[in-house]
N, C-alpha and C. Protein backbone atom coordinates (compact mmCIF):
# COMPACT_ATOMS: atom_id res chain seq x y z
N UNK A 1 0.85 -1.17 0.00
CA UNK A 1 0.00 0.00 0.00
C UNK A 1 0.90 1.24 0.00
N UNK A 2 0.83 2.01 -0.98
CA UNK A 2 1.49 3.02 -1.34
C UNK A 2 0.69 4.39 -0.41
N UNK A 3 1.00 5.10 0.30
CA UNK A 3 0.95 6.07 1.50
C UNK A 3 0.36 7.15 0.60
N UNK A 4 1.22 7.83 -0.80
CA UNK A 4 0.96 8.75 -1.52
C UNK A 4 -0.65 8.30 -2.00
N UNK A 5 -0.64 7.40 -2.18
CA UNK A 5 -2.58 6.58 -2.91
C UNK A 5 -3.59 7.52 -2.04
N UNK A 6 -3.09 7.31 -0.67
CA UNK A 6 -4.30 7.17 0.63
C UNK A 6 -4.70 8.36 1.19
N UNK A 7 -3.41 9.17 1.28
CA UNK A 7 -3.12 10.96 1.58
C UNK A 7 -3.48 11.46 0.36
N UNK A 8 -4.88 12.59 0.33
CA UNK A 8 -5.19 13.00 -0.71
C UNK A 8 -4.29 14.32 -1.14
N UNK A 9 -3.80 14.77 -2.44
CA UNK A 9 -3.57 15.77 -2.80
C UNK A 9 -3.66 17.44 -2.36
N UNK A 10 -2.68 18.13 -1.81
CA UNK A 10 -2.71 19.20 -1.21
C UNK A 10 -4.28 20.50 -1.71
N UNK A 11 -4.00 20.05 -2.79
CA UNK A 11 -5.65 20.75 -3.40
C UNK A 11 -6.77 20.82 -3.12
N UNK A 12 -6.57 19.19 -3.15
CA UNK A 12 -8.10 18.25 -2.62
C UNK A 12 -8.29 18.89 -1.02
N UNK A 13 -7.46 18.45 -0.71
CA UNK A 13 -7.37 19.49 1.02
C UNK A 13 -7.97 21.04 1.20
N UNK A 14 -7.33 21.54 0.68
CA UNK A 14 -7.53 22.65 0.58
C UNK A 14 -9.07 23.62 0.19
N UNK A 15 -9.24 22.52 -1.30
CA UNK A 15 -10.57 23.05 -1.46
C UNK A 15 -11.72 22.50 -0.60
N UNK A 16 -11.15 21.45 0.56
CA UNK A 16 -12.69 20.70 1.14
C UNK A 16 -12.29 21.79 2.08
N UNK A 17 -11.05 22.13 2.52
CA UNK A 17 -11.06 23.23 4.06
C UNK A 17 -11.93 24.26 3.65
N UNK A 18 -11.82 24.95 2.12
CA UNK A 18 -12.34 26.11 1.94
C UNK A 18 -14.14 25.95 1.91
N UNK A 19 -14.99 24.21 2.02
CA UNK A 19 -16.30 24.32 1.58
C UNK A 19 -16.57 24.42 2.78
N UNK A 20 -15.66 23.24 4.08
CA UNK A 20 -16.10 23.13 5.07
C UNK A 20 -16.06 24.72 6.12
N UNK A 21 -15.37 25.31 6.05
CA UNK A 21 -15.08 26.98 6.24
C UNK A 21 -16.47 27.85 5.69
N UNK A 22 -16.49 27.76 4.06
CA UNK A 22 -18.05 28.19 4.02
C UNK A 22 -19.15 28.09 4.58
N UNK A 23 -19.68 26.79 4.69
CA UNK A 23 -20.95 25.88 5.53
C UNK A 23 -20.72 26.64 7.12
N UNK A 24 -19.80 26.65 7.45
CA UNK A 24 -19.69 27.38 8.38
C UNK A 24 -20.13 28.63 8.90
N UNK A 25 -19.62 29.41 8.00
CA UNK A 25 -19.91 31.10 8.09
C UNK A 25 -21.07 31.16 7.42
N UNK A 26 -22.05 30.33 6.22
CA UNK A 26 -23.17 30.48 5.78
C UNK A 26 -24.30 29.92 7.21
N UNK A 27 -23.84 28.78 8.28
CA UNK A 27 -24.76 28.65 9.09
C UNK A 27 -25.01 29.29 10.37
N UNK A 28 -23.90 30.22 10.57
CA UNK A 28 -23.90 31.60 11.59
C UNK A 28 -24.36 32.54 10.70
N UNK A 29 -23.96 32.94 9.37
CA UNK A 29 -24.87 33.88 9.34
C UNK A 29 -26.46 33.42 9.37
N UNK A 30 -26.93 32.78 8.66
CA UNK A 30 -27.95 32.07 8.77
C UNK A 30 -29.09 31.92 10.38
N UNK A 31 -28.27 31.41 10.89
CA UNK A 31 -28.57 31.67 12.57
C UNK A 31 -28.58 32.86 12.96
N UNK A 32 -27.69 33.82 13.02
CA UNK A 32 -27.97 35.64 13.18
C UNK A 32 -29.01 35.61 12.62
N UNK A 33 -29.57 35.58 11.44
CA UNK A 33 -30.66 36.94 11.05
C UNK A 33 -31.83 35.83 11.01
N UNK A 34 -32.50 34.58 11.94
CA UNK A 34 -33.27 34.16 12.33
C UNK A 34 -33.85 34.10 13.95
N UNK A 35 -34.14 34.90 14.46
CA UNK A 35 -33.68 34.60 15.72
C UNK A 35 -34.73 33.29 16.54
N UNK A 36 -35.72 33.38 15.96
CA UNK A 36 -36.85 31.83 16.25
C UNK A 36 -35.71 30.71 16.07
N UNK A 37 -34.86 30.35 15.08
CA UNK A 37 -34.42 29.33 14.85
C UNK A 37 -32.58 29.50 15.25
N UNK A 38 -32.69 30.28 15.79
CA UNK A 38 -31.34 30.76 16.65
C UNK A 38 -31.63 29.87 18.06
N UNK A 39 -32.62 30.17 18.51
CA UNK A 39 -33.44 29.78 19.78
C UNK A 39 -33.83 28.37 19.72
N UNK A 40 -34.69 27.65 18.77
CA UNK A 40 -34.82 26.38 18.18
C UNK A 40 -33.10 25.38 18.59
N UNK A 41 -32.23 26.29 17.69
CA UNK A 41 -31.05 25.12 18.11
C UNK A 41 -30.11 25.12 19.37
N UNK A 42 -30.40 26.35 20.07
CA UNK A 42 -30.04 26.58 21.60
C UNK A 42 -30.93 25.73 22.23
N UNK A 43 -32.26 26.06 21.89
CA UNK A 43 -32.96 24.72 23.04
C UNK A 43 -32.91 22.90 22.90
N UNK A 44 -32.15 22.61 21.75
CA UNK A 44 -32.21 21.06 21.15
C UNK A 44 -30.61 21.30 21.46
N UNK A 45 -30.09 21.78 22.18
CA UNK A 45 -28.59 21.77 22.55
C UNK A 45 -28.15 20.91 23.57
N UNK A 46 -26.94 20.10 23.66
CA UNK A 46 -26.69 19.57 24.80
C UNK A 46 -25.88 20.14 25.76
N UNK A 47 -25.94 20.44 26.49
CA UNK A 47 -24.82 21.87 27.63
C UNK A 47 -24.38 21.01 28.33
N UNK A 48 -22.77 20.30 28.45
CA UNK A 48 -22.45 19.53 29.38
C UNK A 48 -21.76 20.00 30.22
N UNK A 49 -21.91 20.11 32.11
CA UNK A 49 -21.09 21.10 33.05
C UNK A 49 -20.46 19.63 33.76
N UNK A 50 -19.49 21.08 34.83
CA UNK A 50 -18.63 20.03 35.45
C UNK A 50 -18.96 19.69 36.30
N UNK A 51 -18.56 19.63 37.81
CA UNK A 51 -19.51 19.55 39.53
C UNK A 51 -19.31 20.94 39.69
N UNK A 52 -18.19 21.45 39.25
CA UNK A 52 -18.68 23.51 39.67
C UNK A 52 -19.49 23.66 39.19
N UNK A 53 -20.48 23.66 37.67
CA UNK A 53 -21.35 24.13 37.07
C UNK A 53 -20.53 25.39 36.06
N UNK A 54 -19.71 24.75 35.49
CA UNK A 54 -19.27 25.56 34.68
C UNK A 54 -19.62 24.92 33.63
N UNK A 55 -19.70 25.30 31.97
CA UNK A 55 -20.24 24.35 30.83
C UNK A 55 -18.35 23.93 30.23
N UNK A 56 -18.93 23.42 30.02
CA UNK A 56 -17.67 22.69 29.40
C UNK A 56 -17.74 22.38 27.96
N UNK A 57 -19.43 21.85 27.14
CA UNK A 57 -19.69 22.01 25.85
C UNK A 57 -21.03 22.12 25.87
């Protein structure tokens, strides 16, 4: 098994960083200028704390 086969091309990289980067900034903006469905995915959220009660995620 040749290593170069399996590791995709610096390009290929690059252009998935640049879609996954988009989807990104299209679903915050998206979320800003809704605020019902801003609220919708805050409340279907999972908030996990520690024993202080600090959130952690």
């Amino acid at each position: 098994m040749n290593l170069k086969e399996i590791i995709p091309k610096p390009e290929a990289m690059l252009r998935e960083g640049v879609i996954v980067l988009a989807g990104v900034l299209l679903a915050a903006f998206v979320l800003s200028r809704f605020p019902k469905l801003q609220a919708f995915v805050s409340n279907n959220s999972v908030t996990v704390k520690d024993p202080s009660g600090n959130v952690l995620f």
